[in-house]
C-alpha atoms as a PDB file:
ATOM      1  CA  UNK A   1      50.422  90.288  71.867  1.00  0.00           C
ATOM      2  CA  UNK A   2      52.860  92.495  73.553  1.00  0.00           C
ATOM      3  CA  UNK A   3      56.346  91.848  72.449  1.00  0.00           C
ATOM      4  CA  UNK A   4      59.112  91.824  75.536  1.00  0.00           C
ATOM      5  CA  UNK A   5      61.341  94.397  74.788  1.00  0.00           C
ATOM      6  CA  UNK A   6      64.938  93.852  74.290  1.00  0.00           C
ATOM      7  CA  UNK A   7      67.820  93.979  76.947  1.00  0.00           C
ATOM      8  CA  UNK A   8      69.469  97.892  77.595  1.00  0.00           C
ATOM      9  CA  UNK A   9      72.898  95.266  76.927  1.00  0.00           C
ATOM     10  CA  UNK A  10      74.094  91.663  76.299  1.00  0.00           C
ATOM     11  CA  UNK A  11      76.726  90.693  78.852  1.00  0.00           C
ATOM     12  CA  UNK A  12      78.925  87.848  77.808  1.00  0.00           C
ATOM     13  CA  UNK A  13      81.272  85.512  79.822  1.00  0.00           C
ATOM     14  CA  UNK A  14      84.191  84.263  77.174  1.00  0.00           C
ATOM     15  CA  UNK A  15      85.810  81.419  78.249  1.00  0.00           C
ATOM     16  CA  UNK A  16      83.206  78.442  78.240  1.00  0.00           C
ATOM     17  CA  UNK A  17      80.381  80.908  76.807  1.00  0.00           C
ATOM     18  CA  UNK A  18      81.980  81.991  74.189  1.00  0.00           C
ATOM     19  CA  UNK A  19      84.908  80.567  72.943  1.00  0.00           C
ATOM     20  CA  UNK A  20      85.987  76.867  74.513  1.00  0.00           C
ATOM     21  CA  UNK A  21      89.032  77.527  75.886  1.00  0.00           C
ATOM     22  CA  UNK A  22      88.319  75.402  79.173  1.00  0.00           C
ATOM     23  CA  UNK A  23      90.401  72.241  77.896  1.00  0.00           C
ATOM     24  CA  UNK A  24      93.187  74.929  77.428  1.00  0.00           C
ATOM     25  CA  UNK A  25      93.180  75.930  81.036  1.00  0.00           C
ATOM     26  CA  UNK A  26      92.765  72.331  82.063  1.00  0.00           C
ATOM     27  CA  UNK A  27      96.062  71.530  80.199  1.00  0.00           C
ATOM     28  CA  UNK A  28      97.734  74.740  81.583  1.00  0.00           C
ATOM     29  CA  UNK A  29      97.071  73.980  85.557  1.00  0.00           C
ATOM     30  CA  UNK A  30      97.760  69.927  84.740  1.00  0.00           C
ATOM     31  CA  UNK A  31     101.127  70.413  83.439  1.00  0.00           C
ATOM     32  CA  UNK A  32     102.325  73.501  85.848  1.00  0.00           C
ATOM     33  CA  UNK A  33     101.291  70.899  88.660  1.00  0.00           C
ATOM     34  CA  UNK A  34     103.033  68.012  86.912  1.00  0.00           C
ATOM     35  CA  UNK A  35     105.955  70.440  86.494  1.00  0.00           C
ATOM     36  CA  UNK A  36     106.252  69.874  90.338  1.00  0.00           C
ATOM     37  CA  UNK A  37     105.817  66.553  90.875  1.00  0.00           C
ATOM     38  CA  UNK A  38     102.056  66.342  91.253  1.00  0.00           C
ATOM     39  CA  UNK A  39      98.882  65.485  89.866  1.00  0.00           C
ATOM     40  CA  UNK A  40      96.034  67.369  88.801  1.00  0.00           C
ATOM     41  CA  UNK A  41      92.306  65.543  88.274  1.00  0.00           C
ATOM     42  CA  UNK A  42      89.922  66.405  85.544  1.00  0.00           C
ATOM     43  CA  UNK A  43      87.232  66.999  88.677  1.00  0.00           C
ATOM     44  CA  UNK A  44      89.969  69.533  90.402  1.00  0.00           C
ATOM     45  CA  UNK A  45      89.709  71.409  87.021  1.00  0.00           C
ATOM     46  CA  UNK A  46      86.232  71.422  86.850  1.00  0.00           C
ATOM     47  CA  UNK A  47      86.270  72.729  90.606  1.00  0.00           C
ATOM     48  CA  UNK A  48      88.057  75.722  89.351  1.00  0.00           C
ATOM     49  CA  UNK A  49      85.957  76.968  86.208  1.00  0.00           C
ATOM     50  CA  UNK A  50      85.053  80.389  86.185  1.00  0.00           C
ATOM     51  CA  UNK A  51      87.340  81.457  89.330  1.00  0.00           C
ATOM     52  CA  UNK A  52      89.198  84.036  89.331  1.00  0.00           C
ATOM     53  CA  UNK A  53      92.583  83.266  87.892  1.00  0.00           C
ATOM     54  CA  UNK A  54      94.073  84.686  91.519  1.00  0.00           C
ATOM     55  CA  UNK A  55      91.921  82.230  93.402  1.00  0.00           C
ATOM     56  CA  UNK A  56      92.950  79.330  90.872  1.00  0.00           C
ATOM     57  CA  UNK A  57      96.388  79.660  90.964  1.00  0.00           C
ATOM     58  CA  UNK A  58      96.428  79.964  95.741  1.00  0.00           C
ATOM     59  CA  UNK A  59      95.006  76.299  94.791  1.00  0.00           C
ATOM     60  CA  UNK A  60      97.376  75.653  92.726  1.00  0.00           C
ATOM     61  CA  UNK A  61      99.828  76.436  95.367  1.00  0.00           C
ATOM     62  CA  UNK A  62      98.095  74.002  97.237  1.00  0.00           C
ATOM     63  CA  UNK A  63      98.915  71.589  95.416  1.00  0.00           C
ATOM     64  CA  UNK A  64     102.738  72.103  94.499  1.00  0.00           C
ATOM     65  CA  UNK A  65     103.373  74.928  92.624  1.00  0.00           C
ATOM     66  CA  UNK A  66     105.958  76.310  93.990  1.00  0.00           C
ATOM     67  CA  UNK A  67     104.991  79.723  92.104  1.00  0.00           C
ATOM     68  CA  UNK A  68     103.997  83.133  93.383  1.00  0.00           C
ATOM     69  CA  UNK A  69     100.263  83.468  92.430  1.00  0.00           C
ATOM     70  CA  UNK A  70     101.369  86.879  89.721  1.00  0.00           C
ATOM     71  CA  UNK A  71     103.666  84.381  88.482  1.00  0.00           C
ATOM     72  CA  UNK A  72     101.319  81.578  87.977  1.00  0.00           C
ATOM     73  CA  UNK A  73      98.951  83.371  86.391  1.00  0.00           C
ATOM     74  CA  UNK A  74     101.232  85.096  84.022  1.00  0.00           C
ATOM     75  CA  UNK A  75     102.581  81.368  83.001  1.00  0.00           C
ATOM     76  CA  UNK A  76      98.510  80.308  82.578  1.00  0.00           C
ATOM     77  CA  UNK A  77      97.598  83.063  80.573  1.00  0.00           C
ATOM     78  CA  UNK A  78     100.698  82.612  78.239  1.00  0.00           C
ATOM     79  CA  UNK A  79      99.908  78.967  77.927  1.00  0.00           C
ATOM     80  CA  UNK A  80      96.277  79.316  76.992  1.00  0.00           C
ATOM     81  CA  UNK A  81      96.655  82.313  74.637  1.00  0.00           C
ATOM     82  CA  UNK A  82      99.174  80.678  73.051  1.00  0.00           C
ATOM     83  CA  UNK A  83      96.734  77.613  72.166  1.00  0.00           C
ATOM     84  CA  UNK A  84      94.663  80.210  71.030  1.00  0.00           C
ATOM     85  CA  UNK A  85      94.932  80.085  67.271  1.00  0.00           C
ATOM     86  CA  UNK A  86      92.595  80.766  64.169  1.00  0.00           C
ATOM     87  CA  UNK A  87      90.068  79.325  64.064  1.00  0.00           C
ATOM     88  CA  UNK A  88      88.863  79.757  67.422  1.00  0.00           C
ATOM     89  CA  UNK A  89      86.740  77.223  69.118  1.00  0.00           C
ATOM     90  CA  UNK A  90      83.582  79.260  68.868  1.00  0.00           C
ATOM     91  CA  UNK A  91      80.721  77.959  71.128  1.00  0.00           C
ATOM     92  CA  UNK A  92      78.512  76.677  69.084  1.00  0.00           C
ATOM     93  CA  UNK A  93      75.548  79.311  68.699  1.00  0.00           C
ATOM     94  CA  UNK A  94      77.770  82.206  70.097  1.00  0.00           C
ATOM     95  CA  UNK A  95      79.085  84.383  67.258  1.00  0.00           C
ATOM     96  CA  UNK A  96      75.525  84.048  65.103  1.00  0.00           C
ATOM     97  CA  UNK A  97      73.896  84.564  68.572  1.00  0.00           C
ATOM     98  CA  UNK A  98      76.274  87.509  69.096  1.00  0.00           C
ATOM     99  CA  UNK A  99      76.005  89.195  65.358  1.00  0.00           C
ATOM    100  CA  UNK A 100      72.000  89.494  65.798  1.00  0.00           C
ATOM    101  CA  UNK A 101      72.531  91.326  68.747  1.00  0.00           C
ATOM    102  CA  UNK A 102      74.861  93.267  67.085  1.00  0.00           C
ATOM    103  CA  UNK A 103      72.783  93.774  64.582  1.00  0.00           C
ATOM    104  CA  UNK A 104      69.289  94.608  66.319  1.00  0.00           C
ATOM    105  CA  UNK A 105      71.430  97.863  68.094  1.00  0.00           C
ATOM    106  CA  UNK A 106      72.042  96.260  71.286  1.00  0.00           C
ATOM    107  CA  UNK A 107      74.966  97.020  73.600  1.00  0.00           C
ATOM    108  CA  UNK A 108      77.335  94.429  74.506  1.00  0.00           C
ATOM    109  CA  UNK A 109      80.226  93.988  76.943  1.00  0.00           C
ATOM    110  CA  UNK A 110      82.943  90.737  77.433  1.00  0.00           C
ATOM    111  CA  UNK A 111      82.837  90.335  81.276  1.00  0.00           C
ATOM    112  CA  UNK A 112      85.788  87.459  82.094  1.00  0.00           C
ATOM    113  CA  UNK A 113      87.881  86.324  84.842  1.00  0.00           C
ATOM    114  CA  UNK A 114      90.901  85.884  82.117  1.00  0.00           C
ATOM    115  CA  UNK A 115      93.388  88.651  81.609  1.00  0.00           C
ATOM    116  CA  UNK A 116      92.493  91.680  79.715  1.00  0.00           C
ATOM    117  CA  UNK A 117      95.131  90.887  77.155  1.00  0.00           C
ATOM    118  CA  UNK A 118      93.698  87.708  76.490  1.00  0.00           C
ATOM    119  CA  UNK A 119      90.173  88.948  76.451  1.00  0.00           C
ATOM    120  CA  UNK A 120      90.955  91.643  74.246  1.00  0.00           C
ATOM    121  CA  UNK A 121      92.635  89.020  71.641  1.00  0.00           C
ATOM    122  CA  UNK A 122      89.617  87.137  71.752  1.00  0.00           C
ATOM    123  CA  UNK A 123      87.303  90.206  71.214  1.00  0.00           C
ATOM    124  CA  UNK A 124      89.649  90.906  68.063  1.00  0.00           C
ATOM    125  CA  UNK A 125      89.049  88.102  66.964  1.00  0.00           C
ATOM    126  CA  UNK A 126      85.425  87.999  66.118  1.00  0.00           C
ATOM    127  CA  UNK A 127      84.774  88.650  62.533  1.00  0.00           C
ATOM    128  CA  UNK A 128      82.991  91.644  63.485  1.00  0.00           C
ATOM    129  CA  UNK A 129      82.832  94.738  65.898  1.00  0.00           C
ATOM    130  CA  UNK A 130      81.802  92.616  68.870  1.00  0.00           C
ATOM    131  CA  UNK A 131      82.102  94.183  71.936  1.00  0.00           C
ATOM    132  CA  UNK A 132      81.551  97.810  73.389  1.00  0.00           C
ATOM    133  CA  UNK A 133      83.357  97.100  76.497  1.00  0.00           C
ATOM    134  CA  UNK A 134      85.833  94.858  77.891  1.00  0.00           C
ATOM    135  CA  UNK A 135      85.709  93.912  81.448  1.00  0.00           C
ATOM    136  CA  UNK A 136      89.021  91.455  82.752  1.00  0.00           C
ATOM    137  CA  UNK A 137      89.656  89.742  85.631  1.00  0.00           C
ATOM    138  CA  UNK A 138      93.073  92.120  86.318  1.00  0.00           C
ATOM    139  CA  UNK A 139      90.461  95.081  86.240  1.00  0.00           C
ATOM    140  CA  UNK A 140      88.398  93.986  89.441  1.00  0.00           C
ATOM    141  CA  UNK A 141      89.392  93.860  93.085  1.00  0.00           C
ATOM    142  CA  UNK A 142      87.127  91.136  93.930  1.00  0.00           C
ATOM    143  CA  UNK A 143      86.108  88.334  91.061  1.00  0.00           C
ATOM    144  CA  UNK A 144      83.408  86.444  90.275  1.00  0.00           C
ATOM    145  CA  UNK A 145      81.420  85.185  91.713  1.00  0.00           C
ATOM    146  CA  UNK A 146      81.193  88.693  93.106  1.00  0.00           C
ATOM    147  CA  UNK A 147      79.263  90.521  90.958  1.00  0.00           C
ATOM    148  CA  UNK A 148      81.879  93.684  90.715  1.00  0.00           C
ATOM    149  CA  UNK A 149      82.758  92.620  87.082  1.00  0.00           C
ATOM    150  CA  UNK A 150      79.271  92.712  85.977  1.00  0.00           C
ATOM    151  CA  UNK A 151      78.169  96.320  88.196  1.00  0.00           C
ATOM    152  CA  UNK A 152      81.488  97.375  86.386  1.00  0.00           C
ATOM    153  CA  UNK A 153      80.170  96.621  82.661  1.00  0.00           C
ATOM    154  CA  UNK A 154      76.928  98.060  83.647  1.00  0.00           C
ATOM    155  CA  UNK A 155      78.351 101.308  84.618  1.00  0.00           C
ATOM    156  CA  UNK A 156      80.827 101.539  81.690  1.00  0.00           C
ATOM    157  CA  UNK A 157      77.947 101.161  79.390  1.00  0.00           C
ATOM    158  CA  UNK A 158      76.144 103.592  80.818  1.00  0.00           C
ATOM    159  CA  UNK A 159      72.748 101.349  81.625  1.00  0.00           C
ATOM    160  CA  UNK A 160      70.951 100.000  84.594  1.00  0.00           C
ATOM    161  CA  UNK A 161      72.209  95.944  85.447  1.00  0.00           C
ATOM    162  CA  UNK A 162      68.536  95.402  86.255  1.00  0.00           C
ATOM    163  CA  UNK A 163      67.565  95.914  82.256  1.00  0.00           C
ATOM    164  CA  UNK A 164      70.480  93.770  81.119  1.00  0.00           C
ATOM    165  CA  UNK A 165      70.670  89.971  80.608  1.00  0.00           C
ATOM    166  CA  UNK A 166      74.444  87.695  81.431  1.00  0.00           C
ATOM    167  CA  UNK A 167      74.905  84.968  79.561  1.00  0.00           C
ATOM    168  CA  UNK A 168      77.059  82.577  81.873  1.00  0.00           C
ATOM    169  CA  UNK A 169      78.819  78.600  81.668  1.00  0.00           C
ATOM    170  CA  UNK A 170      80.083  78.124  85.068  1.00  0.00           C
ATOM    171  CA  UNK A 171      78.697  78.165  89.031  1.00  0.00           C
ATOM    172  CA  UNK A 172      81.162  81.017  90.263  1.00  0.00           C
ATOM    173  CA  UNK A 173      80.067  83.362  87.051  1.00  0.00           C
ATOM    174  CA  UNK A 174      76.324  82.877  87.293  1.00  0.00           C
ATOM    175  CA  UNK A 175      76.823  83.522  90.899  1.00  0.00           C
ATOM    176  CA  UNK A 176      78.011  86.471  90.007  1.00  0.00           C
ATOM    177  CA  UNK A 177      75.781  87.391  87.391  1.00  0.00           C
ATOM    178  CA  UNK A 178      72.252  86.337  88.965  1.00  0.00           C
ATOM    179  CA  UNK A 179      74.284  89.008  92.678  1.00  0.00           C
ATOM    180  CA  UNK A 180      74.591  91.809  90.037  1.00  0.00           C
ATOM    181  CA  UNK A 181      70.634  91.914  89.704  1.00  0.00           C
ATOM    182  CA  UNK A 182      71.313  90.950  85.715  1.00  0.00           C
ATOM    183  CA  UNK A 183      68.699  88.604  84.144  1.00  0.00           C
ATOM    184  CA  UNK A 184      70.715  85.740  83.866  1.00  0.00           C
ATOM    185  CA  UNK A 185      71.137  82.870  81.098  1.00  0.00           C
ATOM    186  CA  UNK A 186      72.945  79.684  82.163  1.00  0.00           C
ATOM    187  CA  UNK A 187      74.596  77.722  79.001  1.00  0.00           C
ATOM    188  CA  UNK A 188      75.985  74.649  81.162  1.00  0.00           C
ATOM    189  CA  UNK A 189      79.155  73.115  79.393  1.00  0.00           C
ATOM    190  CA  UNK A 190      82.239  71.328  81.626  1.00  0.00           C
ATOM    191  CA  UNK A 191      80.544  72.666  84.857  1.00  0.00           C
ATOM    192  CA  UNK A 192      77.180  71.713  86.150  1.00  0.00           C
ATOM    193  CA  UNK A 193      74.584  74.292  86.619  1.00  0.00           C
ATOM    194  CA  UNK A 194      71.858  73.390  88.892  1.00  0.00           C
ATOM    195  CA  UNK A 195      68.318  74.699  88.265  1.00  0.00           C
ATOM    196  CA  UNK A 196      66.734  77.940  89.633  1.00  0.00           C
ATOM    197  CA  UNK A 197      64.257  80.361  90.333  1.00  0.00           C
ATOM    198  CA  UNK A 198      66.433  83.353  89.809  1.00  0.00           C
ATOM    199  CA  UNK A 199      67.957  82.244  86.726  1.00  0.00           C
ATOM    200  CA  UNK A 200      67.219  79.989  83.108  1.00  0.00           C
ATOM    201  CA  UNK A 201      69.075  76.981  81.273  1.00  0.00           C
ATOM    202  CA  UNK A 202      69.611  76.836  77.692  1.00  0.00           C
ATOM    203  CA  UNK A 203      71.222  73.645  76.914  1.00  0.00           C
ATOM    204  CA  UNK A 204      72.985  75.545  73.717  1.00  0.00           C
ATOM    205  CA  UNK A 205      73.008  79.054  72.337  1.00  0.00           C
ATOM    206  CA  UNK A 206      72.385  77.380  68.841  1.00  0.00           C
ATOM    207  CA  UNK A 207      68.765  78.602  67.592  1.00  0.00           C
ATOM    208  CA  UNK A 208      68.458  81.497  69.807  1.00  0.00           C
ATOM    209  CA  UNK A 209      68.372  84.933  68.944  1.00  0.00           C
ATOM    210  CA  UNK A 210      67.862  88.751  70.712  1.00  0.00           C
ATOM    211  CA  UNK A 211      64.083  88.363  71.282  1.00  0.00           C
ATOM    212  CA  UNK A 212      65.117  84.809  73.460  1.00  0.00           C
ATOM    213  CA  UNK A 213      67.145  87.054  75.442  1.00  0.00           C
ATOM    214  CA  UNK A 214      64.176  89.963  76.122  1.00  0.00           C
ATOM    215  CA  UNK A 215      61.852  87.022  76.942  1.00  0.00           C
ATOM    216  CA  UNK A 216      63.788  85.668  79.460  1.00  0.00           C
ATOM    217  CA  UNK A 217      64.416  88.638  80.984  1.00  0.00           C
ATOM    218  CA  UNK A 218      60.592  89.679  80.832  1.00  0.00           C
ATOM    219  CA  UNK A 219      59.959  85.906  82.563  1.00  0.00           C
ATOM    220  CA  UNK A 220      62.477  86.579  85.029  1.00  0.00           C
ATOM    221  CA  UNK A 221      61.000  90.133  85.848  1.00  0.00           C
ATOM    222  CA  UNK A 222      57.884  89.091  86.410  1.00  0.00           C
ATOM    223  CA  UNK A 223      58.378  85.792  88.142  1.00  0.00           C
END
């Protein structure tokens, strides 16, 4: 039996994929909207999951905030990092999912449409050295679900996209992920993810472990 061999890097969404910090953002964007005299549906908020912050907050505009779009999301990200306290709310599967590919050698890099300040406090906070490489949403011209953020972890890593597998929650980021030529795992959560040839659904990251990861990207490969 020949044994799939593991991915040249892990690359890892955060918010909704790693940590669950989408109810913070959904508080954040309905009380800036509220703040001006509007409302703000759970189903706008799920519209909006894995955007880029920039995109979010022109809706937001849209809808009454009478902010510039630097300003709203410097008010987001202070609202969601500050909700942002230990214990995080760990996906469930994640950070064992996350150690054994830590462990088995394999390069890994955060790849997020949130602020690098925020992604970097998240990073830190794993009980372990998580991440080689950080990629933010303020580091990219063009976000997700362009696949610049994911080409950019690639090249900062020093390995070929094609040999990697994403690991993605949201329409926009496995968009982006499935563009970038990465072998791509979909871990639906508040967003619906529809099926695909180009891509796989785990319904949970709980169970799985590095050689899940090369065997999906051997399937995909080969498919």
């Amino acid at each position: 039996m020949i044994v799939p061999q593991l991915p040249a890097a892990v690359l890892w969404d955060m918010d909704g994929t790693l940590v669950d910090t989408e109810p913070f953002w959904f508080a954040a964007e309905t009380e800036l909207v509220g703040r001006f005299g509007g409302t703000w549906t759970h189903e706008q908020a799920i519209s909006l999951v894995g955007s880029g912050l920039r995109d979010g907050a022109r809706v937001l505009q849209q809808h009454g905030v009478r902010m510039d779009v630097e300003e709203i999301v410097a008010w987001q990200t202070e609202f969601v990092t500050d909700h942002l306290v230990a214990p995080l709310p760990w996906r469930p599967g994640a950070l064992a999912l996350l150690a054994a590919i830590r462990d088995a050698g394999v390069p890994t890099a955060l790849v997020t449409m949130s602020e690098r300040r925020m992604a970097e406090a998240v990073a830190a906070a794993v009980p372990f050295g998580a991440f080689d490489v950080v990629v933010a949403g303020d580091d990219v011209e063009r976000p997700k679900p362009h696949p610049e953020a994911y080409l950019r972890a690639a090249e900062l890593l020093g390995v070929d996209i094609a040999a990697c597998v994403a690991i993605e929650d949201s329409p926009p980021g496995l968009a982006a992920a499935v563009a970038s030529g990465a072998a791509t795992v979909g871990v639906p959560h508040q967003a619906v993810l529809p099926e695909g040839d180009r891509w796989r659904l785990w319904r949970t990251l709980d169970g799985r472990g590095p050689e899940d990861l090369a065997a999906v990207a051997d399937e995909l490969r080969t498919a």
